[in-house]
Protein backbone atom coordinates (compact mmCIF):
# COMPACT_ATOMS: atom_id res chain seq x y z
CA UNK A 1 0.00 0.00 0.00
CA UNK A 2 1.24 3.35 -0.85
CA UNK A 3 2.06 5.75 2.12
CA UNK A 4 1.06 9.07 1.66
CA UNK A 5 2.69 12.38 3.57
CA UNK A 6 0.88 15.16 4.57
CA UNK A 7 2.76 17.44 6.06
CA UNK A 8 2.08 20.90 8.06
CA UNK A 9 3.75 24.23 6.12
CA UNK A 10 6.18 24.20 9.11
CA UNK A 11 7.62 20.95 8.37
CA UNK A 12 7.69 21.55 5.15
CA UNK A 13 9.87 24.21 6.03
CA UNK A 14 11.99 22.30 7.52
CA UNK A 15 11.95 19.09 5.26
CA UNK A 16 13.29 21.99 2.21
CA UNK A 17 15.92 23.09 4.66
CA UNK A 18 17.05 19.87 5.67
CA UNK A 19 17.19 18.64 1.76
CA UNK A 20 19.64 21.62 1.18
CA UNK A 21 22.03 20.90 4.08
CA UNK A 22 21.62 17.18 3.35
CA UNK A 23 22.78 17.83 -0.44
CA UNK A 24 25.91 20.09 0.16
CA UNK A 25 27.23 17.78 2.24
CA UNK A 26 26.97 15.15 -0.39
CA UNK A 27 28.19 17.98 -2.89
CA UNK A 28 31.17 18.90 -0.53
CA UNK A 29 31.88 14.62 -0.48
CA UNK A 30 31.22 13.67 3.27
CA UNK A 31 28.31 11.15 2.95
CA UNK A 32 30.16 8.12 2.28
CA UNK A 33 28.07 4.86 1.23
CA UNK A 34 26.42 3.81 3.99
CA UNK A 35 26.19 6.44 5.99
CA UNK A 36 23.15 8.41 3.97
CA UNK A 37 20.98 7.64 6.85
CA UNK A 38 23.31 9.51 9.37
CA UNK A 39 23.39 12.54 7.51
CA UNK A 40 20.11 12.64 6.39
CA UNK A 41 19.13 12.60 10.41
CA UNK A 42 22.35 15.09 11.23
CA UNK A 43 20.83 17.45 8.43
CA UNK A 44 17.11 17.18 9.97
CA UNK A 45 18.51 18.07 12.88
CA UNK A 46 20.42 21.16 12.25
CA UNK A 47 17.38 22.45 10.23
CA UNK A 48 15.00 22.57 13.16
CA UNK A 49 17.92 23.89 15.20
CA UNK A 50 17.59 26.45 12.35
CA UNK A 51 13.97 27.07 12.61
CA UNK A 52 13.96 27.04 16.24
CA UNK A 53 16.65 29.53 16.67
CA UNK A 54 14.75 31.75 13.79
CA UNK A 55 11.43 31.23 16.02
CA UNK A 56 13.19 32.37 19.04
CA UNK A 57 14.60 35.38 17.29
CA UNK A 58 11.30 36.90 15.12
CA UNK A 59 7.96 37.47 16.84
CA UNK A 60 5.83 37.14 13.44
CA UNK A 61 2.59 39.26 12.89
CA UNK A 62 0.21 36.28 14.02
CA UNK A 63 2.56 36.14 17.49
CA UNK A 64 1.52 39.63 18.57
CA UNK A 65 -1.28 39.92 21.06
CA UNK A 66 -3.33 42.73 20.03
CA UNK A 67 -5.73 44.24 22.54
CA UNK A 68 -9.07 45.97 21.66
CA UNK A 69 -8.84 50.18 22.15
């Protein structure tokens, strides 16, 4: 049976970000055979250290309480 993803625009987000620190690493030559799924898991990792460092440093529009005059 055929698994389909559905994912939220966050991790979407994060699945694009991942992808590109997951491919220059294989551009720059460190993912050896084997080790793809080490990588792949080391790049998903640094991308929501990424987005949870950007989180922590923007308060976006829909973050801001906004109280009635």
């Amino acid at each position: 049976m055929a698994k389909h993803l559905k994912l939220q625009n966050s991790e979407s987000v994060v699945v694009a970000a991942a992808a590109q620190i997951y491919s220059a690493y294989i551009a720059a030559g460190r993912v050896a055979d084997g080790s793809e799924d080490q990588w792949m898991t080391r790049s998903i990792k640094e991308a929501i250290k990424i987005a949870m460092a950007t989180d922590d440093a923007i308060i976006s529009d829909d973050e801001i309480e906004t109280k009635p005059f």
